[in-house]
PDB file of N, CA and C in Angstrom:
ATOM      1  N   UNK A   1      16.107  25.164  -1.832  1.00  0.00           N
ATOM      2  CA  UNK A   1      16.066  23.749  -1.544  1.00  0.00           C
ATOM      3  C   UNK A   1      15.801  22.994  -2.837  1.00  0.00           C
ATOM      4  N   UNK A   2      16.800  21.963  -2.917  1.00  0.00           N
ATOM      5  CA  UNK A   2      16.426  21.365  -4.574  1.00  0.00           C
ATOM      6  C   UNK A   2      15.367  19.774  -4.106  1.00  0.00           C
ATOM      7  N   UNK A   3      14.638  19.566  -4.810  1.00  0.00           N
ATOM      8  CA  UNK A   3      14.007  18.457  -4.497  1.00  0.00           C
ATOM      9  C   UNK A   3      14.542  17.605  -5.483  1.00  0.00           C
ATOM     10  N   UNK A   4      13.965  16.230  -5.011  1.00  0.00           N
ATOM     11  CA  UNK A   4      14.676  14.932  -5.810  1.00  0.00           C
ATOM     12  C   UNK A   4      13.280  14.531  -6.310  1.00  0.00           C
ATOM     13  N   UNK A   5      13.705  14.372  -7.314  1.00  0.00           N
ATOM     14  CA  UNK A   5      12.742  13.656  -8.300  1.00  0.00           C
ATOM     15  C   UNK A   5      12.663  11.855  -8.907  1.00  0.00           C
ATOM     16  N   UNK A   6      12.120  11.199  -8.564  1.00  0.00           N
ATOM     17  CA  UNK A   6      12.689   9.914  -8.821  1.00  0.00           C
ATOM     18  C   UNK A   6      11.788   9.609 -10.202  1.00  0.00           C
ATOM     19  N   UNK A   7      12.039   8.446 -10.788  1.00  0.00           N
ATOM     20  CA  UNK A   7      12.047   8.672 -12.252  1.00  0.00           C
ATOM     21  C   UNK A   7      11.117   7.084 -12.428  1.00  0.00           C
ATOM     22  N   UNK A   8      10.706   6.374 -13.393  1.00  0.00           N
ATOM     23  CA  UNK A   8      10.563   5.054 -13.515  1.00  0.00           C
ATOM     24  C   UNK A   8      10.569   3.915 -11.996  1.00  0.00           C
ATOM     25  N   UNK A   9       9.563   4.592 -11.454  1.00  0.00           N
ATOM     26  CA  UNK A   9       9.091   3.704 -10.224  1.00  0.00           C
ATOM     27  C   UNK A   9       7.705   3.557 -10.266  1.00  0.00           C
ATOM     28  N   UNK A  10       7.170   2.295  -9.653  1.00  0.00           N
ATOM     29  CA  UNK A  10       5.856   2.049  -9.254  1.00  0.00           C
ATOM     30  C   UNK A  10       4.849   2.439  -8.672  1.00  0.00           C
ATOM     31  N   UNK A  11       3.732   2.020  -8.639  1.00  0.00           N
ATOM     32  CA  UNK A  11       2.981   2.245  -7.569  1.00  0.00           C
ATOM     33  C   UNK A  11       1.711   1.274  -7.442  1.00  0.00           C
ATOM     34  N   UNK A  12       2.471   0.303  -6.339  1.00  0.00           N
ATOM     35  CA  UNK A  12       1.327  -0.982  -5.971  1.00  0.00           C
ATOM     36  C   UNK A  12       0.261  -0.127  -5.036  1.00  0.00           C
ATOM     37  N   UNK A  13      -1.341  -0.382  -5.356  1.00  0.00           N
ATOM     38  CA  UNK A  13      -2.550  -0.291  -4.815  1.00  0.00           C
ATOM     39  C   UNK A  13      -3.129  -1.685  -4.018  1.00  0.00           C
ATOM     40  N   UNK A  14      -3.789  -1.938  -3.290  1.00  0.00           N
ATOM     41  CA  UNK A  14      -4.533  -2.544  -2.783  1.00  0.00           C
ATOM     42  C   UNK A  14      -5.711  -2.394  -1.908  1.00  0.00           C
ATOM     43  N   UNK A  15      -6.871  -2.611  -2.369  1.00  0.00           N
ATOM     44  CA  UNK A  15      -8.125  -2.687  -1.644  1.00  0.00           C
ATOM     45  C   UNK A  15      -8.245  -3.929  -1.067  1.00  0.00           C
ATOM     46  N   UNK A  16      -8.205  -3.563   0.136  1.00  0.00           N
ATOM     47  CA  UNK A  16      -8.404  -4.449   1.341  1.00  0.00           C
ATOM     48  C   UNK A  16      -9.453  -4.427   2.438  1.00  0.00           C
ATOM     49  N   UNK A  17      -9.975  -5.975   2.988  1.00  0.00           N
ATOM     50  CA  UNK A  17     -11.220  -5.365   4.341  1.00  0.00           C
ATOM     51  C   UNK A  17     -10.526  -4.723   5.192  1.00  0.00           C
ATOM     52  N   UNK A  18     -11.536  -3.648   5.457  1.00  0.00           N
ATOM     53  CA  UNK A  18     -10.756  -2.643   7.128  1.00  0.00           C
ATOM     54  C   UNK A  18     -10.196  -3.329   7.767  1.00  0.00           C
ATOM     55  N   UNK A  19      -9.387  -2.498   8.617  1.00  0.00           N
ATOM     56  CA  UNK A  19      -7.669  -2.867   9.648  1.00  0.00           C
ATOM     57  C   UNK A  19      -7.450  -3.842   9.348  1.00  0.00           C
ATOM     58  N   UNK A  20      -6.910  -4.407   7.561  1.00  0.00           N
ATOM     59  CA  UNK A  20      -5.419  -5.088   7.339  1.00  0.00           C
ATOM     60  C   UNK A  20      -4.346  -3.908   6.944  1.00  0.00           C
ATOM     61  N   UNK A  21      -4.749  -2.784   6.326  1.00  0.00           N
ATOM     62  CA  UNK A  21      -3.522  -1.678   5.857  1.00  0.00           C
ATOM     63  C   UNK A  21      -2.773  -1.557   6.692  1.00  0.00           C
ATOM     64  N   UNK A  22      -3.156  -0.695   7.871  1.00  0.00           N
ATOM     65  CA  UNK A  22      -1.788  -0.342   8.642  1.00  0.00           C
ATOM     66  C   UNK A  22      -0.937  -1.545   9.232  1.00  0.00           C
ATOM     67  N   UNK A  23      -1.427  -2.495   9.698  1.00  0.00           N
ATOM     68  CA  UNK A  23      -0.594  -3.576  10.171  1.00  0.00           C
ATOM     69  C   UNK A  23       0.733  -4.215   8.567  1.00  0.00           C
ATOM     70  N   UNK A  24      -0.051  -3.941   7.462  1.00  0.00           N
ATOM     71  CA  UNK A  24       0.962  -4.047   6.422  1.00  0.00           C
ATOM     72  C   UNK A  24       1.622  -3.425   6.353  1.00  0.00           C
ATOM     73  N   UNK A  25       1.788  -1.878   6.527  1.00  0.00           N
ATOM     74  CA  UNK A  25       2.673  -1.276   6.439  1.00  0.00           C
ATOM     75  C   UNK A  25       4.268  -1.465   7.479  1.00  0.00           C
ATOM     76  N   UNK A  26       3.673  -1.814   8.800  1.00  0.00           N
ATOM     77  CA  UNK A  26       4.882  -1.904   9.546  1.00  0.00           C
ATOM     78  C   UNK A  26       5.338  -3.377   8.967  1.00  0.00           C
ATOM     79  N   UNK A  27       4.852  -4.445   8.396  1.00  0.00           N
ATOM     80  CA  UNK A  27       5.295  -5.485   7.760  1.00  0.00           C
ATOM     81  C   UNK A  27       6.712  -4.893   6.811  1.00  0.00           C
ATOM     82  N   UNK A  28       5.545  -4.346   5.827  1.00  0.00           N
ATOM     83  CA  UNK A  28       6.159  -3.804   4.747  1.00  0.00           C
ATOM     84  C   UNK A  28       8.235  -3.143   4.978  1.00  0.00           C
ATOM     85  N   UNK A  29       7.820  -2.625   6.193  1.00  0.00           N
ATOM     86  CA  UNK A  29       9.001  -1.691   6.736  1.00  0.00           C
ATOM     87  C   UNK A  29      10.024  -2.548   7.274  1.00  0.00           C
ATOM     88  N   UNK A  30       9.146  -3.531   8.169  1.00  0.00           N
ATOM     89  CA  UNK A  30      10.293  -4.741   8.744  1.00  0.00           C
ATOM     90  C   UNK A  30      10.702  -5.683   7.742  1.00  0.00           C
ATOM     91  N   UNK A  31      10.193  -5.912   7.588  1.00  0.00           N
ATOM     92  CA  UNK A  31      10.790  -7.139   6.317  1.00  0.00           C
ATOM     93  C   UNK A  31      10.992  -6.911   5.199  1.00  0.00           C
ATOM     94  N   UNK A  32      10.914  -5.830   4.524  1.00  0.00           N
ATOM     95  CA  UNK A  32      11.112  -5.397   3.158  1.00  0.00           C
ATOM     96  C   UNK A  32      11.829  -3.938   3.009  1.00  0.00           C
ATOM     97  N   UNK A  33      11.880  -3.286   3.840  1.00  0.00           N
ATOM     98  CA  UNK A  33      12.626  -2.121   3.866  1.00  0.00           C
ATOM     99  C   UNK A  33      12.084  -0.883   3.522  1.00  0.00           C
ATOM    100  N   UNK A  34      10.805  -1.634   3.226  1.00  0.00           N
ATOM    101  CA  UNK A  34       9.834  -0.359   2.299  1.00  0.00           C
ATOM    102  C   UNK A  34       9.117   0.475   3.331  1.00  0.00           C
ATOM    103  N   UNK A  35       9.330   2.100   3.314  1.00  0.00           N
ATOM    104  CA  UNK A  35       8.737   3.158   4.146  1.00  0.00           C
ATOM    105  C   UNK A  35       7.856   4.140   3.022  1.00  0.00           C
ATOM    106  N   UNK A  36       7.323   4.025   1.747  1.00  0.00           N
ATOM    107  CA  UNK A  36       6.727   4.598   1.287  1.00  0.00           C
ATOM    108  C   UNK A  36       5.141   4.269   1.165  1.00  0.00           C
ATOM    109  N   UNK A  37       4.725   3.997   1.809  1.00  0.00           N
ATOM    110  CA  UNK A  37       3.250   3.416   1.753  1.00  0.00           C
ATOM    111  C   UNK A  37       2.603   4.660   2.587  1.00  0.00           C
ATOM    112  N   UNK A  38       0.905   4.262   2.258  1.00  0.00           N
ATOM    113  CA  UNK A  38      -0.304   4.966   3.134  1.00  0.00           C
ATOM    114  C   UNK A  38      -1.575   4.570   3.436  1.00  0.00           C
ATOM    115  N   UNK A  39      -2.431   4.160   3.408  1.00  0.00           N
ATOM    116  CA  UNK A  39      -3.287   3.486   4.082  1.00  0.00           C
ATOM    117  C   UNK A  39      -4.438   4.747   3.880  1.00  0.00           C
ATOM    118  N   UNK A  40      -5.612   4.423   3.335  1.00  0.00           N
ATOM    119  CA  UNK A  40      -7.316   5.201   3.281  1.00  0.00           C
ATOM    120  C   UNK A  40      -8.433   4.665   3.126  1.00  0.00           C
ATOM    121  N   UNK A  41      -9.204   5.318   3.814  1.00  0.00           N
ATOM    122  CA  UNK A  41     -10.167   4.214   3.381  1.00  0.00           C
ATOM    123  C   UNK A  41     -11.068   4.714   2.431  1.00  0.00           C
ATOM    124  N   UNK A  42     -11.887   3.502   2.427  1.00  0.00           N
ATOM    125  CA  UNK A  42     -13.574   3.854   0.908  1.00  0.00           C
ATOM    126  C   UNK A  42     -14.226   2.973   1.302  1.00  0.00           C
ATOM    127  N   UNK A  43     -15.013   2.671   0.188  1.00  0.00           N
ATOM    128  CA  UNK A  43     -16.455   1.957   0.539  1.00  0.00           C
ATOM    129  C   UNK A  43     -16.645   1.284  -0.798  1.00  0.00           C
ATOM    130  N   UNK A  44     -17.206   0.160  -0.701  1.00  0.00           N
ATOM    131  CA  UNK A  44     -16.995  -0.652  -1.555  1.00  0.00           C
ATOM    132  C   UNK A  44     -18.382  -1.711  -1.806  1.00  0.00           C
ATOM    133  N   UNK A  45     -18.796  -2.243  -3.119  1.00  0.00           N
ATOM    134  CA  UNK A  45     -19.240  -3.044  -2.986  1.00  0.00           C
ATOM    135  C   UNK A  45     -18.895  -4.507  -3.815  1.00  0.00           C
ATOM    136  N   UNK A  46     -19.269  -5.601  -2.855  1.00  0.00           N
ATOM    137  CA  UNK A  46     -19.090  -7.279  -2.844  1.00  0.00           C
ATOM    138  C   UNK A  46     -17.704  -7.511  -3.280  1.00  0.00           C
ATOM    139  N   UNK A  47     -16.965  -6.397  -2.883  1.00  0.00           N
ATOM    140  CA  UNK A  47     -14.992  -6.853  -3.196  1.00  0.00           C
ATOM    141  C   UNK A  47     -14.528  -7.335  -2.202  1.00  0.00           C
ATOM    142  N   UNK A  48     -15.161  -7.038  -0.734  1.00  0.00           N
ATOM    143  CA  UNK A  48     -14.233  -7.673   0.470  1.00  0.00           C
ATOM    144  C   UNK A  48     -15.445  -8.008   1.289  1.00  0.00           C
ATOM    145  N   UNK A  49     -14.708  -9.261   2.342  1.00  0.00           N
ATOM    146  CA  UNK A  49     -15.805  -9.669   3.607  1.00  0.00           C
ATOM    147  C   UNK A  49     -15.526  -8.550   4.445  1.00  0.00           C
ATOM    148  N   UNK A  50     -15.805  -7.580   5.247  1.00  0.00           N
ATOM    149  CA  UNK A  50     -15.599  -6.390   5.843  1.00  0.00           C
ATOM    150  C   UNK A  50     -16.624  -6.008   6.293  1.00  0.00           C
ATOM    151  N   UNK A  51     -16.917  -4.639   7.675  1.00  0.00           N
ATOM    152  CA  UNK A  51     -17.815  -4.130   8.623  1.00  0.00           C
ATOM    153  C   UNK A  51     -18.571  -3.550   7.084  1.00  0.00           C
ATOM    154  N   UNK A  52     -19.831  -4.021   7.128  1.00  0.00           N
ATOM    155  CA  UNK A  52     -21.167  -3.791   5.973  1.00  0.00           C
ATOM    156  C   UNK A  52     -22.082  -2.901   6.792  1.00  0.00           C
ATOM    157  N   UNK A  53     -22.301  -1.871   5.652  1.00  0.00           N
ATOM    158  CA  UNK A  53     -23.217  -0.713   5.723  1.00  0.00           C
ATOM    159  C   UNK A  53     -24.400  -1.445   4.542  1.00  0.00           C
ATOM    160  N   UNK A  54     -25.049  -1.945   4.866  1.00  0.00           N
ATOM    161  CA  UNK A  54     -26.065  -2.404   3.535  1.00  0.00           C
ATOM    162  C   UNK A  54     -25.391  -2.770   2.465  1.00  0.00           C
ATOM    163  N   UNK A  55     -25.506  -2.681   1.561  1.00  0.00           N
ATOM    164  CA  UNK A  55     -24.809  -3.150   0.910  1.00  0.00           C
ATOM    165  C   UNK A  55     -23.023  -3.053   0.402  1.00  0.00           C
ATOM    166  N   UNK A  56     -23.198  -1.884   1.009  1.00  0.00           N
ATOM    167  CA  UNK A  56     -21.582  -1.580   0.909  1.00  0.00           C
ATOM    168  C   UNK A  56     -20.694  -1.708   2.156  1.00  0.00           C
ATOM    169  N   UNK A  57     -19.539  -1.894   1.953  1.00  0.00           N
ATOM    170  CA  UNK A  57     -18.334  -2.585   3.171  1.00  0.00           C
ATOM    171  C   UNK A  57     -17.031  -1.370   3.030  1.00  0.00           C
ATOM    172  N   UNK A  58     -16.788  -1.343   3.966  1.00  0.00           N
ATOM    173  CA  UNK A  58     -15.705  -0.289   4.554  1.00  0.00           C
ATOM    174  C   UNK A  58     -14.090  -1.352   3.921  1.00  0.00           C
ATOM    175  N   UNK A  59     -13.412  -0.169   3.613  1.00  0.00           N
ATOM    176  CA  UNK A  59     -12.362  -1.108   3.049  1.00  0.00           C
ATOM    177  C   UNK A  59     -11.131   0.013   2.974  1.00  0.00           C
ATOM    178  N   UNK A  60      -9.788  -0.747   3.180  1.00  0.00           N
ATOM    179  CA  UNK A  60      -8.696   0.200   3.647  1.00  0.00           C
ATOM    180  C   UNK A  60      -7.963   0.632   1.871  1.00  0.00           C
ATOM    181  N   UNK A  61      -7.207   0.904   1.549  1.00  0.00           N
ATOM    182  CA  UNK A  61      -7.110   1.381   0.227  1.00  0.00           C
ATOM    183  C   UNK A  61      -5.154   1.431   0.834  1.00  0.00           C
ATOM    184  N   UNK A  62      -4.496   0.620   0.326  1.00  0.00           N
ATOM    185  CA  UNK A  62      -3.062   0.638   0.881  1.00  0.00           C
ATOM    186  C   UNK A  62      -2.356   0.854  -0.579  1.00  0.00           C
ATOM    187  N   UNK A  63      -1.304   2.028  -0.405  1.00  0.00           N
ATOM    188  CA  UNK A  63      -1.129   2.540  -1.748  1.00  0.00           C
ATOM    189  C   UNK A  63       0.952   2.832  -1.326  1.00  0.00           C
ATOM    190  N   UNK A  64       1.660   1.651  -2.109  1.00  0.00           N
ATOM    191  CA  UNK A  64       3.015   1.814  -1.782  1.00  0.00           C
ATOM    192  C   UNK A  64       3.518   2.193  -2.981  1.00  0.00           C
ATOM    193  N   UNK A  65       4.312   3.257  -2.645  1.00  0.00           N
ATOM    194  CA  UNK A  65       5.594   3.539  -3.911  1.00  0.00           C
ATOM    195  C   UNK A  65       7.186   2.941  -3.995  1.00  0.00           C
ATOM    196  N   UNK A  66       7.753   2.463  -4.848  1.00  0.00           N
ATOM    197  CA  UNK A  66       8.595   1.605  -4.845  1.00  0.00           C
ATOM    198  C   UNK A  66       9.343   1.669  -6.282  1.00  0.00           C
ATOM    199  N   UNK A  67      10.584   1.234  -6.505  1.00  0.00           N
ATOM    200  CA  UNK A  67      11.446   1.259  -7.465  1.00  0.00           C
ATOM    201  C   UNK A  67      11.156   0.475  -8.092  1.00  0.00           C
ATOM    202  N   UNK A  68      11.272   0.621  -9.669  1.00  0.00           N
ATOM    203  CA  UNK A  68      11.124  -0.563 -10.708  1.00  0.00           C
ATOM    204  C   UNK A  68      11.612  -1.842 -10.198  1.00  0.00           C
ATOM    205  N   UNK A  69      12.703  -2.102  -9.611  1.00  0.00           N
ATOM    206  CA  UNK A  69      14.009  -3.101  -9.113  1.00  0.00           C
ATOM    207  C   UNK A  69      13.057  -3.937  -8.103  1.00  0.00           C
ATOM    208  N   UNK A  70      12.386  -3.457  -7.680  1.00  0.00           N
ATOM    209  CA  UNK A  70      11.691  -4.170  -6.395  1.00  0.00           C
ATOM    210  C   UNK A  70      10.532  -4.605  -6.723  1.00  0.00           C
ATOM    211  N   UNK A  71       9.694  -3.805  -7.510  1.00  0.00           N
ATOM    212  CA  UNK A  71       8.165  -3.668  -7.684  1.00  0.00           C
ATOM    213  C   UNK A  71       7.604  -4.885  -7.145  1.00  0.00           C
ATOM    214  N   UNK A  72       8.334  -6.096  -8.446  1.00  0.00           N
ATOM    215  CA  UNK A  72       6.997  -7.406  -8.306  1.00  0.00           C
ATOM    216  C   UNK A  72       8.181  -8.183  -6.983  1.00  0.00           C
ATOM    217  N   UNK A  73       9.287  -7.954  -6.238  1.00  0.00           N
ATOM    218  CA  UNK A  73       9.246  -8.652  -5.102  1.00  0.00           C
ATOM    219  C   UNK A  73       8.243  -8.209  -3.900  1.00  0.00           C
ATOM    220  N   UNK A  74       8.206  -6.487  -3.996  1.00  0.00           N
ATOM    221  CA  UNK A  74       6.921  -6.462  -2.913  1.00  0.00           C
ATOM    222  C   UNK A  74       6.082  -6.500  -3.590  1.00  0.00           C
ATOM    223  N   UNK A  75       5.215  -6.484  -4.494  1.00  0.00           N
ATOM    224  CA  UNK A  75       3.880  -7.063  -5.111  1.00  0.00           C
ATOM    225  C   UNK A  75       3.727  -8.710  -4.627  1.00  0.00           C
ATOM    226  N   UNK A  76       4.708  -9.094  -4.433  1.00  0.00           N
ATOM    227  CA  UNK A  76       4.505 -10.515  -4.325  1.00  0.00           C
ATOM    228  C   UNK A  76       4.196 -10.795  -2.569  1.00  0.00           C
ATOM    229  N   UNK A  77       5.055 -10.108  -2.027  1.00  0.00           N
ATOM    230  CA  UNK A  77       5.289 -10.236  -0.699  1.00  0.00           C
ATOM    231  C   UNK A  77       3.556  -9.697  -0.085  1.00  0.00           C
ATOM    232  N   UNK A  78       3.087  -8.039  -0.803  1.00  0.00           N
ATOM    233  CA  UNK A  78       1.609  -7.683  -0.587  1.00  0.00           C
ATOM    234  C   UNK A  78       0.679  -8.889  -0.752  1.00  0.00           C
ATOM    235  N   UNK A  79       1.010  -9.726  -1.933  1.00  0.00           N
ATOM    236  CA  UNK A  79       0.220 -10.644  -2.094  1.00  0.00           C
ATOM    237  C   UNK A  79      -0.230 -11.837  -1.131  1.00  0.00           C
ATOM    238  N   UNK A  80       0.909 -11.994  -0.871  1.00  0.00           N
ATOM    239  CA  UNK A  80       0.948 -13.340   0.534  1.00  0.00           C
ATOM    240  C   UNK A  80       0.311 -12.049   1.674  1.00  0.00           C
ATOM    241  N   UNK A  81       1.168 -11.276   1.864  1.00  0.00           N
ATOM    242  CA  UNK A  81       0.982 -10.740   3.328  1.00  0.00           C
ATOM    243  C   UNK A  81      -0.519 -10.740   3.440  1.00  0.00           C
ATOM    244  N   UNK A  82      -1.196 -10.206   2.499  1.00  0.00           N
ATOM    245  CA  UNK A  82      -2.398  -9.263   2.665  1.00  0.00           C
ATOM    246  C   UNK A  82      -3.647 -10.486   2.892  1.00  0.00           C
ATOM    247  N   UNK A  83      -3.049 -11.534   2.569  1.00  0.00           N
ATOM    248  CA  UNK A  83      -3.870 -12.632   2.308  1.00  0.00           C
ATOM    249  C   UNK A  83      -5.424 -12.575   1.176  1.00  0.00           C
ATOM    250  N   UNK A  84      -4.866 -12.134   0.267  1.00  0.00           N
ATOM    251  CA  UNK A  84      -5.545 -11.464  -0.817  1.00  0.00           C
ATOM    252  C   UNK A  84      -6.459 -12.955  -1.849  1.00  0.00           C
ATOM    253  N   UNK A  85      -5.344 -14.016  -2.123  1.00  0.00           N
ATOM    254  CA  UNK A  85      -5.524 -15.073  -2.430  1.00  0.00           C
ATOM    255  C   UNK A  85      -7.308 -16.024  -2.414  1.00  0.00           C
ATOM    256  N   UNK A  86      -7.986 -15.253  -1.796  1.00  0.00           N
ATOM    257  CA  UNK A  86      -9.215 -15.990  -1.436  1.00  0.00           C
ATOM    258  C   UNK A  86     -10.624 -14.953  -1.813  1.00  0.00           C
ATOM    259  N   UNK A  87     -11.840 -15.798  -2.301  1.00  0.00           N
ATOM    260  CA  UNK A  87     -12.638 -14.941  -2.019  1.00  0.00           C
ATOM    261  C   UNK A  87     -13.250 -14.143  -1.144  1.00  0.00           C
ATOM    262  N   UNK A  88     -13.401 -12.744  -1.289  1.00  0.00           N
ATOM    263  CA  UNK A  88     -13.660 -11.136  -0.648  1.00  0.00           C
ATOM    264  C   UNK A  88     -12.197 -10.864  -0.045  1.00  0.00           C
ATOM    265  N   UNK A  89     -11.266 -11.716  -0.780  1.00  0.00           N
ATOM    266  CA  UNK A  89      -9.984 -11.283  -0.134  1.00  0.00           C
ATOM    267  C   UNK A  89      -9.435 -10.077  -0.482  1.00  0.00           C
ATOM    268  N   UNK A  90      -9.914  -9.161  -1.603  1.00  0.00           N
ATOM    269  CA  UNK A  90      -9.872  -7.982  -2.121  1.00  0.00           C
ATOM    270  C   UNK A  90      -9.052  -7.898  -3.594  1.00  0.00           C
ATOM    271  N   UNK A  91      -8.775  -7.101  -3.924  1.00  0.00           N
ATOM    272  CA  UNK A  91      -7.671  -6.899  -4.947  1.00  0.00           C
ATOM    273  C   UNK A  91      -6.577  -5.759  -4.759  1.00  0.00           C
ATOM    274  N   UNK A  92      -5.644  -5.915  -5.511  1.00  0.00           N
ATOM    275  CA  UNK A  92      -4.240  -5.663  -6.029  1.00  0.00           C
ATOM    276  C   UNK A  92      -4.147  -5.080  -7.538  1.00  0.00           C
ATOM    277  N   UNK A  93      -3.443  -4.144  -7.599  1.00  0.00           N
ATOM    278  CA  UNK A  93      -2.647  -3.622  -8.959  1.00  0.00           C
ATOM    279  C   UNK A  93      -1.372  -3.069  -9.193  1.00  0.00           C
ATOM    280  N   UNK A  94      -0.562  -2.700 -10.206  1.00  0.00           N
ATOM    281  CA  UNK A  94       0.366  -2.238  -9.974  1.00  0.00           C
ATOM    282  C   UNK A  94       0.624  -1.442 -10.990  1.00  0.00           C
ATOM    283  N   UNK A  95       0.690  -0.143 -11.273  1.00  0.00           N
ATOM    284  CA  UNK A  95       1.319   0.670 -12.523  1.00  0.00           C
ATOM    285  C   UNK A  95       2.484   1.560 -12.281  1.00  0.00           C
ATOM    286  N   UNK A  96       2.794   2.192 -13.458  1.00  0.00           N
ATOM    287  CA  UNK A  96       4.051   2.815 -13.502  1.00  0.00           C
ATOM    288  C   UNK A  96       3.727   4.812 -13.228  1.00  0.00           C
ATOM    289  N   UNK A  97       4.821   5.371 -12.361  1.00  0.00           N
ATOM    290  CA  UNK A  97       4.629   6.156 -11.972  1.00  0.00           C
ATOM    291  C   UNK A  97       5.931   6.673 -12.487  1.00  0.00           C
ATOM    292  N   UNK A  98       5.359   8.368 -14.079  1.00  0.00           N
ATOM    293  CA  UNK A  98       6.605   8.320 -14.390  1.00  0.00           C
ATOM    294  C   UNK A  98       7.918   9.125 -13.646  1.00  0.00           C
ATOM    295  N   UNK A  99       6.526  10.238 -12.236  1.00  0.00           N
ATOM    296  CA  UNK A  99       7.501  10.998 -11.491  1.00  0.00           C
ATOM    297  C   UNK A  99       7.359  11.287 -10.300  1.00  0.00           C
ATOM    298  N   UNK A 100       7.626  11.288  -9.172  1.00  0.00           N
ATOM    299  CA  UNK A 100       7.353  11.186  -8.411  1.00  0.00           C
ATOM    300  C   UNK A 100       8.290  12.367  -7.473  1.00  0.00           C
ATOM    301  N   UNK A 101       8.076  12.590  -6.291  1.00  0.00           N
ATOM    302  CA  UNK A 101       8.741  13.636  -5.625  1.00  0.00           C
ATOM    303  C   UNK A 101       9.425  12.493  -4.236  1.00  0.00           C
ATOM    304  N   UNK A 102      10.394  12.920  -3.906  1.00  0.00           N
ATOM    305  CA  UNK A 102      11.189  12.128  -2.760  1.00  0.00           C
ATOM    306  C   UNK A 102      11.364  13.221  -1.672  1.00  0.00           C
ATOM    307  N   UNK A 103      10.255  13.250  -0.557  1.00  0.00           N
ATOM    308  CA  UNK A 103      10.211  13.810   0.558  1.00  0.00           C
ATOM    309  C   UNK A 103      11.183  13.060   2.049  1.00  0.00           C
ATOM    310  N   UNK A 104      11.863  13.138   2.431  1.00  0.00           N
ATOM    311  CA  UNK A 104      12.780  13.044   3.733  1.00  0.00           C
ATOM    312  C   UNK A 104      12.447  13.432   5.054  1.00  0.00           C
ATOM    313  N   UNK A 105      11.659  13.228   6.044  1.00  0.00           N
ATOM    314  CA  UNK A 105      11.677  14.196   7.258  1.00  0.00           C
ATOM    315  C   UNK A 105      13.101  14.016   8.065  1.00  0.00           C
ATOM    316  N   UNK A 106      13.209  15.129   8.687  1.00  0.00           N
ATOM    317  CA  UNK A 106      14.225  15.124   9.082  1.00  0.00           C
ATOM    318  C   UNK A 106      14.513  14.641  10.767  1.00  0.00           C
ATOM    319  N   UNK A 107      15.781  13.833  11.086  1.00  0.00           N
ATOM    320  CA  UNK A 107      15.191  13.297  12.469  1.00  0.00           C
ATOM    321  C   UNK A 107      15.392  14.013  13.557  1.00  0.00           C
ATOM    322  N   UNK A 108      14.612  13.822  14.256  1.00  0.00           N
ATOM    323  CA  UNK A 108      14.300  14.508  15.473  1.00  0.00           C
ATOM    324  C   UNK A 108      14.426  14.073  16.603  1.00  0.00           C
ATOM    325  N   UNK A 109      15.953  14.664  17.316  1.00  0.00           N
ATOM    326  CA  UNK A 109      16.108  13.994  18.543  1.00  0.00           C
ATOM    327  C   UNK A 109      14.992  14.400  19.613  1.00  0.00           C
ATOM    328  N   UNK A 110      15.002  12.664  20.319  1.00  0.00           N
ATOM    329  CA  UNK A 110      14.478  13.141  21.174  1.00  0.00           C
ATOM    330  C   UNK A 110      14.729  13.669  22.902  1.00  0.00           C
ATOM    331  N   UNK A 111      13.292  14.400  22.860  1.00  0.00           N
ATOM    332  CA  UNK A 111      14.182  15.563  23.871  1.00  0.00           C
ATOM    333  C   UNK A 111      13.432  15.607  25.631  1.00  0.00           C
TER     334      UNK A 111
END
C-alpha cells in the first residue's frame, strides 16, 4: 500500500472554552469543505470564560490541517466562527507543516 504524503500545508490550532470545537468542525465541513480537523481538550489558565476548576478552566484544543491555498481563508472563517474576537474568547495560530500523511477511510455501505 503506497501512502500519500502531502507536502507544504498548514496547521491552524485553536484554544477554545469547552463545547465550541466540535460544533466547528461540522461548520468547518459544511461551509468550507474542510474534513481534516480534531477537537481535545486541556486545562488552562485566564485564556477562556469556561467550566472553572479553581483557577484553571477546561478548554477544547481544535487542531485543522489544510493546504497552503486555503490556510488564511479558513483561518479567517475559524476566526469569525469561533467567536474568538473578544475577551476570554481564546486564541488562534497557524504554522507550517512540512509533511504530513493523507489517510482516506474507506466507505462503507450501509447494511
Amino acid at each position: 500500500m503506497d501512502i500519500e504524503h502531502l507536502e507544504d500545508t498548514r496547521l491552524i490550532t485553536c484554544v477554545l472554552p469547552k463545547d465550541r470545537g466540535v460544533p466547528l468542525i461540522q461548520r468547518l465541513r459544511d461551509e468550507m469543505g474542510v474534513d481534516s480537523a480534531n477537537v481535545t481538550t486541556g486545562r488552562t489558565r485566564g485564556l477562556v470564560e469556561s467550566i472553572s476548576y479553581g483557577e484553571w478552566s477546561e478548554v477544547d484544543i481544535l487542531s485543522v490541517v489544510t493546504s497552503r491555498d486555503k490556510a488564511d481563508e479558513v483561518f479567517d472563517f475559524l476566526f469569525d466562527a469561533a467567536d474568538i474576537d473578544h475577551p476570554k474568547g481564546g486564541l488562534m495560530y497557524m504554522g507550517r507543516l512540512d509533511l504530513n500523511t493523507m489517510f482516506t477511510l474507506p466507505e462503507i455501505e450501509a447494511g
